[in-house]
N, C-alpha and C. Protein backbone atom coordinates (compact mmCIF):
# COMPACT_ATOMS: atom_id res chain seq x y z
N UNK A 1 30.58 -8.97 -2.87
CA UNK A 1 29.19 -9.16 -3.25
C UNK A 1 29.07 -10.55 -3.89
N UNK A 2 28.05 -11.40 -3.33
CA UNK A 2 27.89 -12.65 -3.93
C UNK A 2 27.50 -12.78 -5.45
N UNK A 3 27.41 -13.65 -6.32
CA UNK A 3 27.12 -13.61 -7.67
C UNK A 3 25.31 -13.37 -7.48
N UNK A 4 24.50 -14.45 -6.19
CA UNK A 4 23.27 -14.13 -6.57
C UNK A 4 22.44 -12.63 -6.09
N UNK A 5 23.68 -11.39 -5.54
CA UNK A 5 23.70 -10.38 -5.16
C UNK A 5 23.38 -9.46 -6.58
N UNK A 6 24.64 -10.18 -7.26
CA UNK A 6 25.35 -9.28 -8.47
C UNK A 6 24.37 -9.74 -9.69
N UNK A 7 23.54 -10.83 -9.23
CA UNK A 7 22.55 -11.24 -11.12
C UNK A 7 21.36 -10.97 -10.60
N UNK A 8 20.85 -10.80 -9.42
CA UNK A 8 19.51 -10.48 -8.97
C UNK A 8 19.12 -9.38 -10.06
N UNK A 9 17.73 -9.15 -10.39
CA UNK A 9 17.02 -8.33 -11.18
C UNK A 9 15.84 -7.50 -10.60
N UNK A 10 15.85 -7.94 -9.52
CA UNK A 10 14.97 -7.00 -8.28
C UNK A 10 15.60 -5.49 -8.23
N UNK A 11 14.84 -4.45 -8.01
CA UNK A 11 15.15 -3.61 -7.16
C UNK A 11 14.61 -3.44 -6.63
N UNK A 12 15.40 -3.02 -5.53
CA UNK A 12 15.03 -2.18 -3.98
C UNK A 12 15.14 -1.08 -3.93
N UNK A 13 13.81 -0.32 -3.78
CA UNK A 13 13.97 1.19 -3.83
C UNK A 13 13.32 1.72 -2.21
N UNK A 14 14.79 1.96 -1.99
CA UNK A 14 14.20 2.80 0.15
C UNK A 14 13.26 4.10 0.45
N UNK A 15 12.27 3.75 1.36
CA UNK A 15 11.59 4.83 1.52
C UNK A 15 12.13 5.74 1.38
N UNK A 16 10.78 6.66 1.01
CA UNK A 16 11.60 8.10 0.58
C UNK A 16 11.82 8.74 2.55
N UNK A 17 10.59 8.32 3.27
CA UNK A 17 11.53 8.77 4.86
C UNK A 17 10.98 7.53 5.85
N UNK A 18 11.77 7.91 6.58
CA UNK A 18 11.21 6.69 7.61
C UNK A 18 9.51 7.18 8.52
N UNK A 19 9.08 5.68 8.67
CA UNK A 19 7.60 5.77 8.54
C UNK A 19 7.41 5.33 9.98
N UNK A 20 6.21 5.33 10.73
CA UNK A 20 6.05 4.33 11.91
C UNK A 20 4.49 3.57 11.52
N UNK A 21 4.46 2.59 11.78
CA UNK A 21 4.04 1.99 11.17
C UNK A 21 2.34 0.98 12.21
N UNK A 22 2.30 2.39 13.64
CA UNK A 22 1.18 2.12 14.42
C UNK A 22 -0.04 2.05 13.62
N UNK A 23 -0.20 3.33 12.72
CA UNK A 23 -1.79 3.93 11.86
C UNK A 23 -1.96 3.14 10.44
N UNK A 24 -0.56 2.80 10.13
CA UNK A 24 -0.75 2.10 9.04
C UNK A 24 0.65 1.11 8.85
N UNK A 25 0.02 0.26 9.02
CA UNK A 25 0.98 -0.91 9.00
C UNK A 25 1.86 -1.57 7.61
N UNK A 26 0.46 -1.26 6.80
CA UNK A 26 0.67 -1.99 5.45
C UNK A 26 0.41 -1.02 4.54
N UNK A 27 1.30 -0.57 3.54
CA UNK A 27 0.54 0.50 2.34
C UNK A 27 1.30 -0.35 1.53
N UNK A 28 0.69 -0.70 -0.06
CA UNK A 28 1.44 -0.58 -1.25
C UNK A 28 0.65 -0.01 -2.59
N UNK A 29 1.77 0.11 -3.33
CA UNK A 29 1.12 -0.14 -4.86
C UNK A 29 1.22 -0.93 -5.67
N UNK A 30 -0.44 -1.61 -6.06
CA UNK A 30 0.00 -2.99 -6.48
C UNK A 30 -1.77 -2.80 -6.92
N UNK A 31 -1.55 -3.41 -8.36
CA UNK A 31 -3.23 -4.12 -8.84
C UNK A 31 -3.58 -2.98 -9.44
N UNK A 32 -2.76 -2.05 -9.28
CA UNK A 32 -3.85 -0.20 -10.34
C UNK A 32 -4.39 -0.09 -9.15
N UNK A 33 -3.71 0.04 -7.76
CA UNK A 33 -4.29 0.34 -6.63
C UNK A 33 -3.40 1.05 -5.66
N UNK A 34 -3.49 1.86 -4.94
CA UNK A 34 -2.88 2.32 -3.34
C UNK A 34 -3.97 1.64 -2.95
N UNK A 35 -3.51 0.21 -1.72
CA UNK A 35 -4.19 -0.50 -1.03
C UNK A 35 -3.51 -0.32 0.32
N UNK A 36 -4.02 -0.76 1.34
CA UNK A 36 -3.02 -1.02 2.45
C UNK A 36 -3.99 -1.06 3.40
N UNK A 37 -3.79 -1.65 4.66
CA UNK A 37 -4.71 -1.44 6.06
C UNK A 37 -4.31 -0.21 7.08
N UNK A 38 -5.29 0.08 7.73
CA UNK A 38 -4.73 1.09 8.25
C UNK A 38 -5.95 0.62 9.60
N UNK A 39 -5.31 0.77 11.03
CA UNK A 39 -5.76 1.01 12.26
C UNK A 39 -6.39 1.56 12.93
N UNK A 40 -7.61 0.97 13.25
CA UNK A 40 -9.01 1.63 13.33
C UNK A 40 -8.39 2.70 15.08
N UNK A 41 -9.21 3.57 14.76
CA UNK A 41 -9.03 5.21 15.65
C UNK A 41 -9.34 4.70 17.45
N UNK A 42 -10.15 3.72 17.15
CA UNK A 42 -11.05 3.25 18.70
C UNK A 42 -10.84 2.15 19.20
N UNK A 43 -10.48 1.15 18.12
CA UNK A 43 -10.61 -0.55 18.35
C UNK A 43 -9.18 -0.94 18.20
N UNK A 44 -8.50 -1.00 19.38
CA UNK A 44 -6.99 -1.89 18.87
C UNK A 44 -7.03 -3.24 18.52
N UNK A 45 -8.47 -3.47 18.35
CA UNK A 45 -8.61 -5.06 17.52
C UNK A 45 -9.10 -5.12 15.96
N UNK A 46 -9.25 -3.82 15.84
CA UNK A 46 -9.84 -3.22 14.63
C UNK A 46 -8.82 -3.10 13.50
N UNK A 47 -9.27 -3.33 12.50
CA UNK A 47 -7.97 -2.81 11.12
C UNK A 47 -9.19 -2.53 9.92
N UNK A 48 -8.82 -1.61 8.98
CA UNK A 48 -9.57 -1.60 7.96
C UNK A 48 -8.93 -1.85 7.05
N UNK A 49 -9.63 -2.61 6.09
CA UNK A 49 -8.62 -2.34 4.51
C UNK A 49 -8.70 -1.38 3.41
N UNK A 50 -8.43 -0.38 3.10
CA UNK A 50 -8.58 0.80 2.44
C UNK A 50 -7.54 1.11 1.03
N UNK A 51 -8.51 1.42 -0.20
CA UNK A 51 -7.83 1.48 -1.21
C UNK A 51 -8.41 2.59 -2.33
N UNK A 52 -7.78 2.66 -3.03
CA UNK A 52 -8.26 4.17 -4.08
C UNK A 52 -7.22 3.35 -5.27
N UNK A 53 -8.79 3.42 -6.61
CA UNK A 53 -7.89 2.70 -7.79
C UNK A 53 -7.48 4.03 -8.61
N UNK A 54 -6.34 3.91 -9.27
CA UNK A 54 -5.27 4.59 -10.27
C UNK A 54 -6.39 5.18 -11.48
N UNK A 55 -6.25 6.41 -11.35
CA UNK A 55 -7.59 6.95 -12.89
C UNK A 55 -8.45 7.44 -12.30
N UNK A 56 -9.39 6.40 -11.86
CA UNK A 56 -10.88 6.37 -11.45
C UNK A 56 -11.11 7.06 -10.31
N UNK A 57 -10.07 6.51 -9.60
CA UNK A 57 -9.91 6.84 -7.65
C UNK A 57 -10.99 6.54 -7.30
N UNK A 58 -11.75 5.44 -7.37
CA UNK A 58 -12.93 4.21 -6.72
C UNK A 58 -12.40 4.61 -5.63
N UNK A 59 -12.89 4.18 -4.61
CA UNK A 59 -12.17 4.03 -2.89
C UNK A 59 -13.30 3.16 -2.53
N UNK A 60 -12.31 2.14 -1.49
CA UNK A 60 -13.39 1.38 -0.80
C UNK A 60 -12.64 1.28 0.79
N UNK A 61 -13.68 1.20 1.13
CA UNK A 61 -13.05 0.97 2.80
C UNK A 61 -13.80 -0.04 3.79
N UNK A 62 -13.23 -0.80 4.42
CA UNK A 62 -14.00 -1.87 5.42
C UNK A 62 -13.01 -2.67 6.31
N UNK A 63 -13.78 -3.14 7.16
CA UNK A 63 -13.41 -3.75 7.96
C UNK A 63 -12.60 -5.02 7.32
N UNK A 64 -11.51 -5.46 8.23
CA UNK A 64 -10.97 -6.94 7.89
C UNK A 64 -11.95 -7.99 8.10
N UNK A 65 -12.93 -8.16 8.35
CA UNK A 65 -14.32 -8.92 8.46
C UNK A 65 -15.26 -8.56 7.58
N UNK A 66 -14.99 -7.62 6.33
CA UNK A 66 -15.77 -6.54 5.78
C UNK A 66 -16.90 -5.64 5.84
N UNK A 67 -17.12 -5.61 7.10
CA UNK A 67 -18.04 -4.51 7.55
C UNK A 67 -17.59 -3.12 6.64
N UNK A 68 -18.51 -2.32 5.89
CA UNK A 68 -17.91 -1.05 5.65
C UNK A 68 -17.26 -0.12 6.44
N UNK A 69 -17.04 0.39 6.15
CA UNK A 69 -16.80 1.58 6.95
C UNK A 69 -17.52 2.84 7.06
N UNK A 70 -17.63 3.67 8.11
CA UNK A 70 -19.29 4.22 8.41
C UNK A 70 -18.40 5.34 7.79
N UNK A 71 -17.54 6.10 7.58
CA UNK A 71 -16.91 7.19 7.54
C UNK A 71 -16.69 7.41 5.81
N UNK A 72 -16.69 6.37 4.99
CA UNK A 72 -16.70 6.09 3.59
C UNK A 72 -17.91 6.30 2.96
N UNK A 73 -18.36 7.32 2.93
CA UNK A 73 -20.09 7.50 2.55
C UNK A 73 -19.79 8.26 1.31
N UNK A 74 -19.33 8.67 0.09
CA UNK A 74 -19.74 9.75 -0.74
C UNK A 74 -18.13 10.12 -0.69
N UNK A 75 -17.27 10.05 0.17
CA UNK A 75 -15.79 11.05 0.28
C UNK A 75 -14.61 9.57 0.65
N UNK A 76 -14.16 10.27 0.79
CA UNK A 76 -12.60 9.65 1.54
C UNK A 76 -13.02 9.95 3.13
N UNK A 77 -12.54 8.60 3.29
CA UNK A 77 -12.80 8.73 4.74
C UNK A 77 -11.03 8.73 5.10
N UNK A 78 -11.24 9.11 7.07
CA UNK A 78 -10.05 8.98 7.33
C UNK A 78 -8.93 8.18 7.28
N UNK A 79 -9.32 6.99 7.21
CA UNK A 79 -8.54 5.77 6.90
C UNK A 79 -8.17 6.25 5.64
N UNK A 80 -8.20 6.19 4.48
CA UNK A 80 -8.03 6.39 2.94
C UNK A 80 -7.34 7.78 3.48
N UNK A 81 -7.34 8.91 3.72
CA UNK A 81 -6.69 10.13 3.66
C UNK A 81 -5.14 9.56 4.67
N UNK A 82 -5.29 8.45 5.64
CA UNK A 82 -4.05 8.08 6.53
C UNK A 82 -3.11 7.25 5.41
N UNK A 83 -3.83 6.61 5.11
CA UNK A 83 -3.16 5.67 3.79
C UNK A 83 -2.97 6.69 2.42
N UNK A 84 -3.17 7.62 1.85
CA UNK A 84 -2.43 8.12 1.28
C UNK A 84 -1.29 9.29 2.19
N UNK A 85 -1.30 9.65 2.80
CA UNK A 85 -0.19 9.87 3.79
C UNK A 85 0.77 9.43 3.78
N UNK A 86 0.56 8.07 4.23
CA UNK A 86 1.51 7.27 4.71
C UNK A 86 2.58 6.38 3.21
N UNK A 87 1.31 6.65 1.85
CA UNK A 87 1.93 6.29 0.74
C UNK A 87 3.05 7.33 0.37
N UNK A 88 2.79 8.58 0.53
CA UNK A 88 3.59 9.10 0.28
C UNK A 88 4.77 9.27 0.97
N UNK A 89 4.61 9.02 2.32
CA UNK A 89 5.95 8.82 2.88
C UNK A 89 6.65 8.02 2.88
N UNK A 90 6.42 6.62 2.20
CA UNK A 90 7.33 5.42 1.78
C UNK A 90 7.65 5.55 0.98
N UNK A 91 6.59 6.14 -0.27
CA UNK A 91 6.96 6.34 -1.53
C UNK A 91 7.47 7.52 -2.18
N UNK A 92 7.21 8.60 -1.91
CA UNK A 92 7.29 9.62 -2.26
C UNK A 92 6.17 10.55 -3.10
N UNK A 93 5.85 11.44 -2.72
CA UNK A 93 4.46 12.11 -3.55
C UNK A 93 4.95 12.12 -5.12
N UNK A 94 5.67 12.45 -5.51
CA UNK A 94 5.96 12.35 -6.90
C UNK A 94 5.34 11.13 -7.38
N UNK A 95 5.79 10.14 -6.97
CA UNK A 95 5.60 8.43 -7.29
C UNK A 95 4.09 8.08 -7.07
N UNK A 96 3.24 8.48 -5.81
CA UNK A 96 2.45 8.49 -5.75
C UNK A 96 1.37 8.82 -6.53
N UNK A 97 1.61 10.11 -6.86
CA UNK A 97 0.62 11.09 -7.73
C UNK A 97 0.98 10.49 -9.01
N UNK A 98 1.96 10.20 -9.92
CA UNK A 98 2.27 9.65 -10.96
C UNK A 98 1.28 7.95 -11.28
N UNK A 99 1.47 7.35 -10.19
CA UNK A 99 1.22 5.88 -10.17
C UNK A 99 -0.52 5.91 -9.89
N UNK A 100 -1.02 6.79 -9.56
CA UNK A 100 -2.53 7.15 -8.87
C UNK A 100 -3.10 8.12 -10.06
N UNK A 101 -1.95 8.61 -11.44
CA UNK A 101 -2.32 9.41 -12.34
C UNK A 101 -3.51 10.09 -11.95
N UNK A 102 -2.79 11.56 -10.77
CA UNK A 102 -3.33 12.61 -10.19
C UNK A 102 -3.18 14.29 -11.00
N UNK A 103 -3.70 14.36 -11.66
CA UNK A 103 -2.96 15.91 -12.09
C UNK A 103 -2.96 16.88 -10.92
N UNK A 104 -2.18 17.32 -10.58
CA UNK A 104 -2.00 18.19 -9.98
C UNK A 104 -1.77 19.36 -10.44
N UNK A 105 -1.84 20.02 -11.85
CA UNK A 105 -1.72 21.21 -12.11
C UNK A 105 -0.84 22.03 -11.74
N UNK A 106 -0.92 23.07 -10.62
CA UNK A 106 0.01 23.50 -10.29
C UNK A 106 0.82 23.45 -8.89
N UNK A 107 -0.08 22.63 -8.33
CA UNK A 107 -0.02 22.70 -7.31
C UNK A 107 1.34 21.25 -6.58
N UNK A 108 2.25 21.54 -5.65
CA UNK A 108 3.70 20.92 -5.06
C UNK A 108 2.83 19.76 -4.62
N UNK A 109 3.44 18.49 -5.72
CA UNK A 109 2.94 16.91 -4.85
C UNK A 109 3.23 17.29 -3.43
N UNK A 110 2.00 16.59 -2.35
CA UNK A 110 1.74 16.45 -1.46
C UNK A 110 0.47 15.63 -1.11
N UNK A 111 0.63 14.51 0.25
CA UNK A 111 -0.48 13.77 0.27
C UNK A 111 -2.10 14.71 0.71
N UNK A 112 -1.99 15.72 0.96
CA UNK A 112 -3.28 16.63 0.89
C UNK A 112 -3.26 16.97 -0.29
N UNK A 113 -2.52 17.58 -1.76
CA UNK A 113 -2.61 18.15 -2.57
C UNK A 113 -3.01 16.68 -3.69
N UNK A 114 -2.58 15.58 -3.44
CA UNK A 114 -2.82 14.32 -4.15
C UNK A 114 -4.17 13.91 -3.55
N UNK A 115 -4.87 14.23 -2.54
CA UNK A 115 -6.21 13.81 -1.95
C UNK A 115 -6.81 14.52 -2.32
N UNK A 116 -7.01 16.09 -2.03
CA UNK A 116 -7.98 17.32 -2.87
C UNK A 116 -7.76 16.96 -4.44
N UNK A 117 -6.94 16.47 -5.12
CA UNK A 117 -7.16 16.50 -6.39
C UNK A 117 -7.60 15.37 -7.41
N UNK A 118 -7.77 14.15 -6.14
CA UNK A 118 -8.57 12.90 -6.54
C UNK A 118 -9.97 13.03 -5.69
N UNK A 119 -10.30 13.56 -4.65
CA UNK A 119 -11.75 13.89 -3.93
C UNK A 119 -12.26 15.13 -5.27
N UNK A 120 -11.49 16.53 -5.87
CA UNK A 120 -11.83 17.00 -6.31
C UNK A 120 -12.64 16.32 -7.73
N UNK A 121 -12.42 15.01 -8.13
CA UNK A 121 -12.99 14.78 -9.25
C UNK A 121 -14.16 14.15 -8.91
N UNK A 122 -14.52 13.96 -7.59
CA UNK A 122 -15.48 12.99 -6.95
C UNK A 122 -16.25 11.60 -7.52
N UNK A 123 -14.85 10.86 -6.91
CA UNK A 123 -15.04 9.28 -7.42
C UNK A 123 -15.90 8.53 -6.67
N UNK A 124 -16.08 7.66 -7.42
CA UNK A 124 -17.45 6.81 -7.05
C UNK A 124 -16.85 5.74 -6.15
N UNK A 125 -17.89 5.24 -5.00
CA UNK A 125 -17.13 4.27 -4.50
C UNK A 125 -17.22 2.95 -4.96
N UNK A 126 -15.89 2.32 -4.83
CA UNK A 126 -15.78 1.16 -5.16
C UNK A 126 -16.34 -0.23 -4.41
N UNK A 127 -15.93 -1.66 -4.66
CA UNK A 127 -16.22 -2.51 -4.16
C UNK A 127 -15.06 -2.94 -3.07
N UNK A 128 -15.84 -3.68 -2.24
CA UNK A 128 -14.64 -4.06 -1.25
C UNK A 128 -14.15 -5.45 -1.54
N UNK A 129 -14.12 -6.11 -2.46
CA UNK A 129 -14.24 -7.77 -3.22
C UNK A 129 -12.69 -7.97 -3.11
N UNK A 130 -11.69 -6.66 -3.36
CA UNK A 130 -10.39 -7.04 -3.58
C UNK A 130 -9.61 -6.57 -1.90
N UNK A 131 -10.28 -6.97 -0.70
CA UNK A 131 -9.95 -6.12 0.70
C UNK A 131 -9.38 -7.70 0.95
N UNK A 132 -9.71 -8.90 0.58
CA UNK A 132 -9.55 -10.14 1.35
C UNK A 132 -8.13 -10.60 0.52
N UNK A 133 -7.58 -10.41 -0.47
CA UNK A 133 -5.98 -10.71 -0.76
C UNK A 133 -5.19 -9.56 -0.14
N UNK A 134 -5.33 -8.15 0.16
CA UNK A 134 -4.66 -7.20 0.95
C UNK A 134 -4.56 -7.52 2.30
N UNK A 135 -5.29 -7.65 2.41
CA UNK A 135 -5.50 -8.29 4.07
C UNK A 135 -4.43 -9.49 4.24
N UNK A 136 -4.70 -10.43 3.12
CA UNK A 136 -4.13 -11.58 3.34
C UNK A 136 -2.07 -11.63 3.25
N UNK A 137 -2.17 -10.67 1.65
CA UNK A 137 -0.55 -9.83 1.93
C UNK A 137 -0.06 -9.54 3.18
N UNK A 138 -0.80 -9.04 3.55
CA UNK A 138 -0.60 -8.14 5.01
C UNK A 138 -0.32 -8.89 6.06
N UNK A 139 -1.16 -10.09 6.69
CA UNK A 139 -0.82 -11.20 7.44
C UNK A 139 0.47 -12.11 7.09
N UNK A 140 0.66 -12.23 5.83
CA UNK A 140 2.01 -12.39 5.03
C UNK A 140 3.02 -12.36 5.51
N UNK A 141 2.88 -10.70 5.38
CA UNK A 141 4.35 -9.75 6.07
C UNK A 141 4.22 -9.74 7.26
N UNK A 142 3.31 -10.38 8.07
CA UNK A 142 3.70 -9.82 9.42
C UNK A 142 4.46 -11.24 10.13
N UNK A 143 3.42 -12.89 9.23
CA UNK A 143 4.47 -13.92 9.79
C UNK A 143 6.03 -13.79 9.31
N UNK A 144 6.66 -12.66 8.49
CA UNK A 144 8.30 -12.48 8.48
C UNK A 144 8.66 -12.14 9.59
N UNK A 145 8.35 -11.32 10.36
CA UNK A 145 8.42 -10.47 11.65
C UNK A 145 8.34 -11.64 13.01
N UNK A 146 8.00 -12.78 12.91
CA UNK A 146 8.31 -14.00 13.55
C UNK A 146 9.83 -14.65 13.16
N UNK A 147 9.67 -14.89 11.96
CA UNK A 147 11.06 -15.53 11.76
C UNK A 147 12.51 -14.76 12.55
N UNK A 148 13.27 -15.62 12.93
CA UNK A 148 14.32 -15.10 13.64
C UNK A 148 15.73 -14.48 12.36
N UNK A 149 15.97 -13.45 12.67
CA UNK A 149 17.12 -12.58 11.82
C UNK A 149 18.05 -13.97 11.10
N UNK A 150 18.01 -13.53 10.06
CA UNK A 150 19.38 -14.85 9.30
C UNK A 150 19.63 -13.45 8.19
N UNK A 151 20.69 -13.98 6.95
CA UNK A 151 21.07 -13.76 6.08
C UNK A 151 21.08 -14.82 5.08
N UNK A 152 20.58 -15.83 5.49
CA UNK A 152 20.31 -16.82 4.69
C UNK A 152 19.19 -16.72 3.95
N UNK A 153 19.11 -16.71 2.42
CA UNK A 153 18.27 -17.00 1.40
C UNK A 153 16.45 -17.51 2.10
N UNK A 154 15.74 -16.88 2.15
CA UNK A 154 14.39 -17.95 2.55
C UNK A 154 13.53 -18.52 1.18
N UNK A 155 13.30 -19.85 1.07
CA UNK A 155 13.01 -20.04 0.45
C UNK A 155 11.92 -19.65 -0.66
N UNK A 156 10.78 -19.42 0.79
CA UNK A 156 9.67 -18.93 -0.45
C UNK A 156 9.87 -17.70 -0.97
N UNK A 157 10.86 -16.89 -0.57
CA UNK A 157 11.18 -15.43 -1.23
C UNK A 157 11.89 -15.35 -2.37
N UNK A 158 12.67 -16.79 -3.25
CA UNK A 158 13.04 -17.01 -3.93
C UNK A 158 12.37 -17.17 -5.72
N UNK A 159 11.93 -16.07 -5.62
CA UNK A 159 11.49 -16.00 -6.76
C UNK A 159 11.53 -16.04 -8.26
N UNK A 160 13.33 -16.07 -8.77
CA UNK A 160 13.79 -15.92 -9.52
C UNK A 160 14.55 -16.97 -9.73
N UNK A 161 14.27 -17.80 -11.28
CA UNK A 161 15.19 -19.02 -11.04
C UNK A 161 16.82 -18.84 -11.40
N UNK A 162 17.80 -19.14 -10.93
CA UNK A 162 18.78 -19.51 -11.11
C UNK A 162 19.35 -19.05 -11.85
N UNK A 163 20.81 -18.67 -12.07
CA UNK A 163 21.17 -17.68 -13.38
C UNK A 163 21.98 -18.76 -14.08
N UNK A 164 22.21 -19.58 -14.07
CA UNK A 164 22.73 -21.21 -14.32
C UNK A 164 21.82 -22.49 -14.42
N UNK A 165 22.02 -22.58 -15.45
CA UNK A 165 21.10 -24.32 -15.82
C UNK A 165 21.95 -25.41 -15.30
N UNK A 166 20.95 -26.00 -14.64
CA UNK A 166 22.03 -27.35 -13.96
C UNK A 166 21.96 -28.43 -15.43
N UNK A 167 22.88 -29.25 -15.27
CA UNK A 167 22.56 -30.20 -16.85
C UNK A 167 22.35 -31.53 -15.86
């Protein structure tokens, strides 16, 4: 193991299962948010950006052009119910429901049992103002998926300075 293996301060924590990644390409948690895009049902040119904030469970949903979304009226639309799905299968419902501070009472984390119990408090919808940096994450990760396989360090992923002061 290299030294900048062995002083790194990152962790990497592996999906809880393996995901495919046609319906939803992008999920994270990040901002007091489950954000992520997820792949419109009709339009393979289509993507929405869809998110539900931590507490409140705001949800907003729209187009990557920000058109709303017609299905986001008053509820969770399907996009938002695919994206918590799909959160929980990277992440794990435990993690999910914890990080989305869902009570679940008695009921076994699950991404239906974490959706009925944030629809059950019936949250208001949110703004779509924060859909254009998710989006932009998202285009992010997908120019990695160009770069050709190395093991070499990439620069801009280098986030952490140095565990050694040069003099």
């Amino acid at each position: 193991m290299s030294d900048w293996e062995r002083s790194s301060t990152a962790r990497v924590i592996p999906p809880a299962r393996p995901r495919k990644l046609a319906k939803v390409p992008f999920v994270e948690l990040a901002d007091g948010r489950l954000q992520g895009v997820v792949s419109s049902g009709s339009d393979i040119e289509r993507v929405y950006v869809s998110s539900v904030a931590a507490g409140t469970y705001a949800f907003a949903c729209s187009t990557n052009n920000n058109r709303p979304c017609g299905g986001a009226r008053g509820s969770f639309c399907n996009h938002i119910r695919a994206l918590i799905a799909e959160a929980v299968l990277q992440y794990g419902a435990e993690r999910v429901a914890r990080y989305l501070k869902v009570d679940l009472a008695d009921a076994a984390p699950s991404a239906q049992s974490i959706a009925a119990g944030m629809s059950g408090a019936r949250p208001p919808q949110g703004t779509t103002k924060d859909a254009a940096p998710v989006f932009s994450r998202f285009l992010r990760h997908l120019a990695y998926l160009e770069l050709a396989p190395t093991t070499a360090p990439l620069p801009e992923m280098q986030w952490f300075p140095p565990t050694r002061a040069v003099a």
